[in-house]
Protein backbone atom coordinates (compact mmCIF):
# COMPACT_ATOMS: atom_id res chain seq x y z
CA UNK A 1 116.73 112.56 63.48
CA UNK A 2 115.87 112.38 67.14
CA UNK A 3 115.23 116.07 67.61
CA UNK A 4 110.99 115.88 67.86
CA UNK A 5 111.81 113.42 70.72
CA UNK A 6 108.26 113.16 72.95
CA UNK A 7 107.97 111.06 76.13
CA UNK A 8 105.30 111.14 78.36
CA UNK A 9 106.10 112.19 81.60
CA UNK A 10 103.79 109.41 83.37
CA UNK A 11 105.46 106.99 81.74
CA UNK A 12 108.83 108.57 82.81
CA UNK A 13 107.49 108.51 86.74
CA UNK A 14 106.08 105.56 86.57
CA UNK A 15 109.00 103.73 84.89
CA UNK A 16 111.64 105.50 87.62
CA UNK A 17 109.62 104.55 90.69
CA UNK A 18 109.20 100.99 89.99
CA UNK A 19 112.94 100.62 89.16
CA UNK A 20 113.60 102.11 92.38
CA UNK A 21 111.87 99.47 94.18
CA UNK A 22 113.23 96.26 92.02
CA UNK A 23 115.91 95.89 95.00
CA UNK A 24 113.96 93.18 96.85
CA UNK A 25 110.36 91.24 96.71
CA UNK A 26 109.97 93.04 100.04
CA UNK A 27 109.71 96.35 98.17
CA UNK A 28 107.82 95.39 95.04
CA UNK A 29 105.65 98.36 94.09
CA UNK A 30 105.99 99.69 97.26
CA UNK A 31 105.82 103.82 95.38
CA UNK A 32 103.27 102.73 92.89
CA UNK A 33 100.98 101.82 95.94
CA UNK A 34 101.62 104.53 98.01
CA UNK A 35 101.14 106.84 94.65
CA UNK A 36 97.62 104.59 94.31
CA UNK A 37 96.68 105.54 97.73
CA UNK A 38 97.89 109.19 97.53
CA UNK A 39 96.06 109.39 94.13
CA UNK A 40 92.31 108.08 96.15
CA UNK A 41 92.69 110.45 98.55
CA UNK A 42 93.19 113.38 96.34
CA UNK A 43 90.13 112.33 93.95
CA UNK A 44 88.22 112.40 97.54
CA UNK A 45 89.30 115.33 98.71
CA UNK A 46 88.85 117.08 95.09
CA UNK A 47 92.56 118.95 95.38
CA UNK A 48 93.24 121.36 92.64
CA UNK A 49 95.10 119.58 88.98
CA UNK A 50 98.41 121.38 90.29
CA UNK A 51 98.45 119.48 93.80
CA UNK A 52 97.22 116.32 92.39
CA UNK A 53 99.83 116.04 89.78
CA UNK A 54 102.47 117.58 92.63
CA UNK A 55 101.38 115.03 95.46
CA UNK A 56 101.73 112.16 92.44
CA UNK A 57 105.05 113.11 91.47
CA UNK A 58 106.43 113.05 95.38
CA UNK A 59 104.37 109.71 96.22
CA UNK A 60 106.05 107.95 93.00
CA UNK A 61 109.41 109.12 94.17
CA UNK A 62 108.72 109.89 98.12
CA UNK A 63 111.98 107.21 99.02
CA UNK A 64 114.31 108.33 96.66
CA UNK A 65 116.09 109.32 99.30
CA UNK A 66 116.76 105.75 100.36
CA UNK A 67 119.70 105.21 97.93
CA UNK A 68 121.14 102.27 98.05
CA UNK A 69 119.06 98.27 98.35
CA UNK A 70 120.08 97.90 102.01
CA UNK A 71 118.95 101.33 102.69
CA UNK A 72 115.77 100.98 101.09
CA UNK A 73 115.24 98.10 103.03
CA UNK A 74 115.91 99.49 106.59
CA UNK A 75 113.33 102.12 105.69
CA UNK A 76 110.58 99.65 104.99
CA UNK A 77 111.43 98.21 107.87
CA UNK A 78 112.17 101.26 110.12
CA UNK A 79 115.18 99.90 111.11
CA UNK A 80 117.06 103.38 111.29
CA UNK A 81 116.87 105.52 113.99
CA UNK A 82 115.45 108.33 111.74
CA UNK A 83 113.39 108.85 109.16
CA UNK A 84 114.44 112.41 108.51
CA UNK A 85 118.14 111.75 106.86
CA UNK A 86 116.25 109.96 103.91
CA UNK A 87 113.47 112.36 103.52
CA UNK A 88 116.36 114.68 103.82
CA UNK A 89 118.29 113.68 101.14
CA UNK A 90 115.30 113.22 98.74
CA UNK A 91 114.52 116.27 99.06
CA UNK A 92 117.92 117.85 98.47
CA UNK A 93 117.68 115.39 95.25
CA UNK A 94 114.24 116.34 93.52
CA UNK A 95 115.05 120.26 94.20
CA UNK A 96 117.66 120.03 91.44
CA UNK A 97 114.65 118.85 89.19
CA UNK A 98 112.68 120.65 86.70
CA UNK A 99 109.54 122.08 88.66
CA UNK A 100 109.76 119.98 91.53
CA UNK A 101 110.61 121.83 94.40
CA UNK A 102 107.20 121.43 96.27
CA UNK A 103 107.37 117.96 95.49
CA UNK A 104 110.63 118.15 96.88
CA UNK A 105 109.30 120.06 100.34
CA UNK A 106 106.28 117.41 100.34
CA UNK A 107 108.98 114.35 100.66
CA UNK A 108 110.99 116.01 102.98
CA UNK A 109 107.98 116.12 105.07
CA UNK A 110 106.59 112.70 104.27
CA UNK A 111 107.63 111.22 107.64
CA UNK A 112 106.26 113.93 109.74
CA UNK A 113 103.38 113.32 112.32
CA UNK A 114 100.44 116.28 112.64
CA UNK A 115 102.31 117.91 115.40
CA UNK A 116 105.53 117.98 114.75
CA UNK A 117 103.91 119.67 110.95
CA UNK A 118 102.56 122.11 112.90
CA UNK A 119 106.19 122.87 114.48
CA UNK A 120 107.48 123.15 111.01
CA UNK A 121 104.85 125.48 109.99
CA UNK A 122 105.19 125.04 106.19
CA UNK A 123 102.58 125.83 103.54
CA UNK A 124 99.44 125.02 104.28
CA UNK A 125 98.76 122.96 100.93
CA UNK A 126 102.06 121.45 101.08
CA UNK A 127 101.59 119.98 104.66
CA UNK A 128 98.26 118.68 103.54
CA UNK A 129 100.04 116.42 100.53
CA UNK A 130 102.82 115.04 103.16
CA UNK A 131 99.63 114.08 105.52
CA UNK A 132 98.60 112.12 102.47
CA UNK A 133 102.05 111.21 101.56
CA UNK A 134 102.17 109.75 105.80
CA UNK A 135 98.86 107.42 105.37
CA UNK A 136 99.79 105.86 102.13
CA UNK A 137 103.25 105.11 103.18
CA UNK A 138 102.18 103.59 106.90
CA UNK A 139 99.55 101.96 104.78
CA UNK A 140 101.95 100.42 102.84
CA UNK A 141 104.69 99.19 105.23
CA UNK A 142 102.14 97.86 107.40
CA UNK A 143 100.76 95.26 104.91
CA UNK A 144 101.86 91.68 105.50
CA UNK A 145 102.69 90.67 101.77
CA UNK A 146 102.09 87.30 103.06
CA UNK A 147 98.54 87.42 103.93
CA UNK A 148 95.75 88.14 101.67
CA UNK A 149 94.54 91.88 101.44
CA UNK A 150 91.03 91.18 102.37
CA UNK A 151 92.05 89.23 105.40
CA UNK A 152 93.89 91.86 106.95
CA UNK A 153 92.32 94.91 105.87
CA UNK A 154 89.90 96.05 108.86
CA UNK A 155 92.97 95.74 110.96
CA UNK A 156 95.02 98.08 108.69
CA UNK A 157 91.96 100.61 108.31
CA UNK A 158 91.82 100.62 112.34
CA UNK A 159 95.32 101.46 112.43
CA UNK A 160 94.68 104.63 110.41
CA UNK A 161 91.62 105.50 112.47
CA UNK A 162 93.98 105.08 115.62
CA UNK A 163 96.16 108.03 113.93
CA UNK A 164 93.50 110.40 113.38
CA UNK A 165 94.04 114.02 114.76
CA UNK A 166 97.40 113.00 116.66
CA UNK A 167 99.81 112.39 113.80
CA UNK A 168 97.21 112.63 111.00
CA UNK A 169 94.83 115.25 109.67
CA UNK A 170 91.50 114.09 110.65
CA UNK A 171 90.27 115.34 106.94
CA UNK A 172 92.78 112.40 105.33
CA UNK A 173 92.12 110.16 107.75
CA UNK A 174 87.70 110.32 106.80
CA UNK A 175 88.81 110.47 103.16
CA UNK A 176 90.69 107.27 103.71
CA UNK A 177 88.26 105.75 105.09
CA UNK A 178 85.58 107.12 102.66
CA UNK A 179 87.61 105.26 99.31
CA UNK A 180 88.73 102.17 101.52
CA UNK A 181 85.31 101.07 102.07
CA UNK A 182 85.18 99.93 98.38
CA UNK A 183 86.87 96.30 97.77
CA UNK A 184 87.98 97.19 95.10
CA UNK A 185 90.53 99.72 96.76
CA UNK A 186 92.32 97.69 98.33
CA UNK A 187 92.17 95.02 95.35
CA UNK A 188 93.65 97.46 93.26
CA UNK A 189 96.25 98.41 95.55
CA UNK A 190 97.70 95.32 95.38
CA UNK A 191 96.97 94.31 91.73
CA UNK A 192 100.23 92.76 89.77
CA UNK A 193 98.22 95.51 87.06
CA UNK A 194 98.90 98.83 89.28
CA UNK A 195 101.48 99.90 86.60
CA UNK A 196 99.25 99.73 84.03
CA UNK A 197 96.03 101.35 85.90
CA UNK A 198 98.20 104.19 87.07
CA UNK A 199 99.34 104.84 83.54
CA UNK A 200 95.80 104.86 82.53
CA UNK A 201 94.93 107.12 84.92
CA UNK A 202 97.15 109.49 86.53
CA UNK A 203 97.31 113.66 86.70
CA UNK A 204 100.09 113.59 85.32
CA UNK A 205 99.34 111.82 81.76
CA UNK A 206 99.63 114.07 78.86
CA UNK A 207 102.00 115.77 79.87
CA UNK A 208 104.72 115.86 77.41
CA UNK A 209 108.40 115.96 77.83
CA UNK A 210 110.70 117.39 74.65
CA UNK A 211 114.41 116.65 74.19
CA UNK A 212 115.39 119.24 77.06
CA UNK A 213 112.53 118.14 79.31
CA UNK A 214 113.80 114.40 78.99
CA UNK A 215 117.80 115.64 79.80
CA UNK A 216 116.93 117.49 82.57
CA UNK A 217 114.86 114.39 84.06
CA UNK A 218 117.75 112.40 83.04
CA UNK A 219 119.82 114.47 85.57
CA UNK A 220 117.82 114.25 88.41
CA UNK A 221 118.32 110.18 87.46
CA UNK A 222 121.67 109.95 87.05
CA UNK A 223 122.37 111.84 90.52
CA UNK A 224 119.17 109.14 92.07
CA UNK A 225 121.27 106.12 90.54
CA UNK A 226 125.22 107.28 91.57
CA UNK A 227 124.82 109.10 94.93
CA UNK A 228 124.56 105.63 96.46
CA UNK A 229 128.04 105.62 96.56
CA UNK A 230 131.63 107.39 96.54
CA UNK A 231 132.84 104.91 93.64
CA UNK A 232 129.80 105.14 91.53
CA UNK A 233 128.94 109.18 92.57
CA UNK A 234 130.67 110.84 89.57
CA UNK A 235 130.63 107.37 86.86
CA UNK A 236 127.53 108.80 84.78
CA UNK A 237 128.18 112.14 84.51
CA UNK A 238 131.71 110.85 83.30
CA UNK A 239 129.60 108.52 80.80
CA UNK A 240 127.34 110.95 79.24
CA UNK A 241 129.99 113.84 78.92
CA UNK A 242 132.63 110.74 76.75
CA UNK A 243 129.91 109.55 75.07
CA UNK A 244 128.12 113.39 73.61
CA UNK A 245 131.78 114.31 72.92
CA UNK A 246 132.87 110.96 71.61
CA UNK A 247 129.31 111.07 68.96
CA UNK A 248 130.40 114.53 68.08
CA UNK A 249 133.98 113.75 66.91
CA UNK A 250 132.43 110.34 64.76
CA UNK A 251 130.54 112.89 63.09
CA UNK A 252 126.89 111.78 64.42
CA UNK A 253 124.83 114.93 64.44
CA UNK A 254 123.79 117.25 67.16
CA UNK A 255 120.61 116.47 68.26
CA UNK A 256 122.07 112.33 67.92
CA UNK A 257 124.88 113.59 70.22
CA UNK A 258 122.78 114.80 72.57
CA UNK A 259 120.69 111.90 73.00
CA UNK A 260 123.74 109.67 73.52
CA UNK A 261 124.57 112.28 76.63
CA UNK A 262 121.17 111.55 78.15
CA UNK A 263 121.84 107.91 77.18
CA UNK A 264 124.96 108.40 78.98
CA UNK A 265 123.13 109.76 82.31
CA UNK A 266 120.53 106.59 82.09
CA UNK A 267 123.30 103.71 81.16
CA UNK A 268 123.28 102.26 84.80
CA UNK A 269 119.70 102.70 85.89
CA UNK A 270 119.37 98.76 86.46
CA UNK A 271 122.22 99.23 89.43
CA UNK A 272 119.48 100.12 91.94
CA UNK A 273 119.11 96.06 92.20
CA UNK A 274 122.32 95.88 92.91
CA UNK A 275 123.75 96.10 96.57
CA UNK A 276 126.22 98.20 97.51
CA UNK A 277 127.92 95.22 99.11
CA UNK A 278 129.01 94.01 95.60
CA UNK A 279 129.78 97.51 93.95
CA UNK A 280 131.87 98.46 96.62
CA UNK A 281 133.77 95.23 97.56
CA UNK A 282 137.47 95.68 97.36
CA UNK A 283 138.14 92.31 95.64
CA UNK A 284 136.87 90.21 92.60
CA UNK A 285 133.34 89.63 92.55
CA UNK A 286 132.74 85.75 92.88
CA UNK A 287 130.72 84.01 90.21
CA UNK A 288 127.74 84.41 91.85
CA UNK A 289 127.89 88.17 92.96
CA UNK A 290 128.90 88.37 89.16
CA UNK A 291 125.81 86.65 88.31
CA UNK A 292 124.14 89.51 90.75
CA UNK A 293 125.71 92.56 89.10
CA UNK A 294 125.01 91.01 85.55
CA UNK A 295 121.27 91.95 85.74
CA UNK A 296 121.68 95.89 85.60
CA UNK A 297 121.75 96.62 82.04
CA UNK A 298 118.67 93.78 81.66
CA UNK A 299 117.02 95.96 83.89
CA UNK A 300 118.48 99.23 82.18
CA UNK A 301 116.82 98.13 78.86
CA UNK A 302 113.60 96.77 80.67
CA UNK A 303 112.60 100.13 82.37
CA UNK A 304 113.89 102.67 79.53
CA UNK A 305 111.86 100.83 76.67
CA UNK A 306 108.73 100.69 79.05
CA UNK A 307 109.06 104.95 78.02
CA UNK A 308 107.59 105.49 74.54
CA UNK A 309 108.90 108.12 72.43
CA UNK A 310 113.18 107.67 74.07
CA UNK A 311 114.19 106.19 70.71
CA UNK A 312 117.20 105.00 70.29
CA UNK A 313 118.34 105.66 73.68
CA UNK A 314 116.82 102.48 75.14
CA UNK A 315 119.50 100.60 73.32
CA UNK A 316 122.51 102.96 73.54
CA UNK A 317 122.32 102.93 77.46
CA UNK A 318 121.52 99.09 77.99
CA UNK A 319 123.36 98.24 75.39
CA UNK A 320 126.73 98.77 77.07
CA UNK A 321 128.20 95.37 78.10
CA UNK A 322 127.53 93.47 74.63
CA UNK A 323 130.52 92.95 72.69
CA UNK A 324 131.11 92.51 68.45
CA UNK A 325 131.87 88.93 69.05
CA UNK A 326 128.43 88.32 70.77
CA UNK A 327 130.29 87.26 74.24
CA UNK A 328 128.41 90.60 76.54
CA UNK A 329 126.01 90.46 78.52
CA UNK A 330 122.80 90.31 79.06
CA UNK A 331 121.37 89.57 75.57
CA UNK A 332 124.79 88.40 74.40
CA UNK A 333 124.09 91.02 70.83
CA UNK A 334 126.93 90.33 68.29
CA UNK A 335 128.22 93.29 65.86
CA UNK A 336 125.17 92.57 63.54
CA UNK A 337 122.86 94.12 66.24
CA UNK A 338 124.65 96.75 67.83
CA UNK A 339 124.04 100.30 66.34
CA UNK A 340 127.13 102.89 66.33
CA UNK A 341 125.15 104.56 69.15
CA UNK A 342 125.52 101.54 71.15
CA UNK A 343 129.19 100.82 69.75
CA UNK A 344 130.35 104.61 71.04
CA UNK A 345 128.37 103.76 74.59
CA UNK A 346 130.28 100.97 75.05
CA UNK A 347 133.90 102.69 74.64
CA UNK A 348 132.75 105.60 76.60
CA UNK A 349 131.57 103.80 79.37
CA UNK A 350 135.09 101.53 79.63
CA UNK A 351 137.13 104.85 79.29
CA UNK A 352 135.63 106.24 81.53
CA UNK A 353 135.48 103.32 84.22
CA UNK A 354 139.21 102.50 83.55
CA UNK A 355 140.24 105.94 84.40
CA UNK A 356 138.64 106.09 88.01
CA UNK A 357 139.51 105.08 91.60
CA UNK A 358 137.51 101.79 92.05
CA UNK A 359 137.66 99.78 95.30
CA UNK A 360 139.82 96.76 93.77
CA UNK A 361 141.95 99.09 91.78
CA UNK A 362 143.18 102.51 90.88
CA UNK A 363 142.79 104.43 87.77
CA UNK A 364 144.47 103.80 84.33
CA UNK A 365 147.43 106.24 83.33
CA UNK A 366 145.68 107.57 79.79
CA UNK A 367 148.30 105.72 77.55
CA UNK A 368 147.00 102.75 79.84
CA UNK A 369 143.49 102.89 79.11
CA UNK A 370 144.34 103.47 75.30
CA UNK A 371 146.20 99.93 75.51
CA UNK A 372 142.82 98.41 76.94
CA UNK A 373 140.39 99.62 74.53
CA UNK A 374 143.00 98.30 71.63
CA UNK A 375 143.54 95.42 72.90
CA UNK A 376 139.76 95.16 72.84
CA UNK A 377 139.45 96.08 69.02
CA UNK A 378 142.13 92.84 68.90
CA UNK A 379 139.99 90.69 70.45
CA UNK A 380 137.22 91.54 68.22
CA UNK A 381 135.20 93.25 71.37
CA UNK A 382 135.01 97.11 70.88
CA UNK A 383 134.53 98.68 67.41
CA UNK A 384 137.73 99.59 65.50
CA UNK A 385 136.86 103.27 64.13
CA UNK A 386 134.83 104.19 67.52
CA UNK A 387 138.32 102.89 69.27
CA UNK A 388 140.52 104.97 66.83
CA UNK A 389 138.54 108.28 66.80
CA UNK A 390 139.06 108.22 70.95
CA UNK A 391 142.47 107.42 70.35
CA UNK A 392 142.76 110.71 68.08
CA UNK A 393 140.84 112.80 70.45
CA UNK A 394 141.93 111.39 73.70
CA UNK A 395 142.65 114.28 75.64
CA UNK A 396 139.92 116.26 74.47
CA UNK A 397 137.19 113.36 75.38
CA UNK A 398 138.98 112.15 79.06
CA UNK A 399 139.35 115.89 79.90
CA UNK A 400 135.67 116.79 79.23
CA UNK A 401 134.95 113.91 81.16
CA UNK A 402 136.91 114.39 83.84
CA UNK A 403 135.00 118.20 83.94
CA UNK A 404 131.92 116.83 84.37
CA UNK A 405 132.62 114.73 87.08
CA UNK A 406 134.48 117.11 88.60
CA UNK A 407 130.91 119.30 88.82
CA UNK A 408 128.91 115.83 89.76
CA UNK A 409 131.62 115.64 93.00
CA UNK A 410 130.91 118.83 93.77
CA UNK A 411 127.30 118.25 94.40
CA UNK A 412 127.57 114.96 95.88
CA UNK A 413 129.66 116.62 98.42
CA UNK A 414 127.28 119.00 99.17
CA UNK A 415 123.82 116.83 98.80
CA UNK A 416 125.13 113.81 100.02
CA UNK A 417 128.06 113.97 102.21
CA UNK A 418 128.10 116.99 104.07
């Protein structure tokens, strides 16, 4: 049903980079501005389609290396003693991605001044779009979100002019100050509307993603959303892998199956709001760090339907917390809204949960977690025949699974904590 699946891949960028920055006021469209900036200089200094659409793709997602809220926050406010690890580790991240890896060098470079480029002697093009990359970003984090633009923007444009030829290219530098003239830059760049006038006009737009375009991006998410932590760094690959093989043995068909996997790899996008002070606390949450942790699948749903052409995978991921009886979270969906996609998410994802090491507790013995998910089908929560076809393929389902995370620890050993 789902197998002409077609999603723009500005839409996809777009959608990913603002969720990465819903942590805190404080970083509110901090990527879509720096992409805004990034995207000005490039139209000034006439780069080639391929660099324009490369430099977009690293501004969008030049922080991803940043993984966690707090982290995010200490970059902002350079309150770590270097800027490399997180370039770093973004990097290592977008490598893995489909046709990123000079996006990837350009973001491992972001933080790095004209001289010590030179040192590094990379491509010549590539150190050109981390120059770019530089000014947008010390743009950005030296705005006072407190003052109006206009008020404070000759002080900002002299502290670019102050950069030029010691840690930035003197050609960015005149092309910054060649599209900064304008009011309207810098109206733009902070315009609640920036989402919507970088969709309009973007090098990446028309660019279509198919079914294996949107997986592979889906990866390069899932590893963005659970390398924040050692509890959470193997969850979605757990997820996806429960949920494809859990759709196959209902009987849903392939290309369905496979979109519940990707649906799997998306589920806990919203959980870049939360802080890793709540997901890794050893104890019970208290009401109002519940009341925190609550938001991530409204925030799931909110980003993934912003992407036209996903489906029914909007749904399936955010879907994951409502129960039959109507008592879930956030939209509090009884059994007359939830699709079977939805239905299968929901036992994959608590299968999969009770059978790990989390801080407050250790994982379920399998006849355990079989005992939860019934007693859930009691309590009118979880659906009956999703429950019972687990129950019949247990083994089968944990162990593929367990596989898959077994690969996603693997590579969070290696990208993260070696």
């Amino acid at each position: 049903m789902y197998s002409g699946i077609s999603v723009d891949l500005s839409d996809m960028l777009l959608s990913i980079s603002e969720a990465l920055d819903l942590a805190s006021p404080s970083l509110s469209q901090h990527q879509l501005r720096v992409a805004f900036v990034a995207w000005e200089l490039a139209e000034a200094l006439d780069l080639a389609q391929k660099d324009k659409e490369t430099l977009f793709i690293a501004s969008l997602l030049h922080d991803v290396g940043a993984l966690s809220p707090e982290d995010k926050l200490d970059v902002r406010a350079s309150r770590v003693e270097s800027m490399d690890e997180h370039c770093a580790v973004g990097a290592g991240l977008l490598a893995q991605g489909p046709g990123l890896a000079e996006a990837a060098e350009v973001v491992r470079l972001h933080h790095a001044t004209l001289p010590e480029l030179e040192a590094h002697g990379p491509d010549q093009r590539v150190g050109l779009l981390a120059q770019i990359v530089l000014l947008a970003d010390t743009l950005e984090r030296s705005m006072d979100r407190r003052i109006y633009v206009l008020h404070q923007h000759d002080d900002l444009t002299a502290e670019i002019r102050r950069m030029s030829g010691c840690a930035i290219d003197r050609r960015v530098v005149e092309a910054f100050l060649l599209v900064s003239g304008r009011d309207e830059f810098w109206l733009n760049l902070v315009s609640p509307r920036l989402f919507s006038f970088l969709s309009e006009r973007n090098p990446c737009r028309r660019l279509q993603l198919d079914l294996d375009g949107v997986r592979a991006w889906s990866l390069l998410v899932r590893e963005i959303i659970d390398f924040r932590s050692p509890f959470t760094a193997t969850h979605s690959a757990g997820v996806s892998a429960s949920a494809g093989a859990l759709a196959r043995a209902f009987g849903l068909p392939e290309p369905e199956a496979r979109l519940m996997e990707i649906a799997g790899n998306l589920h806990d996008l919203g959980k870049m709001v939360v802080p890793n002070a709540i997901l890794e606390k050893a104890g019970p949450l208290t009401d109002e760090e519940f009341a925190v942790m609550r938001q991530h699948t409204y925030h799931t749903y909110l980003v993934l339907n912003s992407m036209k052409g996903l489906g029914g995978i909007a749904e399936w991921a955010a879907f994951h917390h409502e129960k039959l009886d109507g008592s879930g979270y956030p939209f509090r969906i009884g059994a007359g809204g939830l699709s079977i996609g939805s239905r299968i998410m929901a036992v994959a994802d608590m299968c999969t949960a009770l059978a790990e090491d989390r801080p407050y507790r250790a994982s379920m013995r399998r006849d355990e977690i079989i005992d939860v998910l019934r007693d859930g089908v009691r309590r009118g929560l979880l659906d009956k025949a999703v429950v019972a076809t687990l129950e019949a393929r247990r083994d089968e389902i944990i162990d593929t699974a367990a596989a898959a995370q077994g690969k996603a620890r693997s590579k969070f050993t290696h990208h993260i904590r070696r």
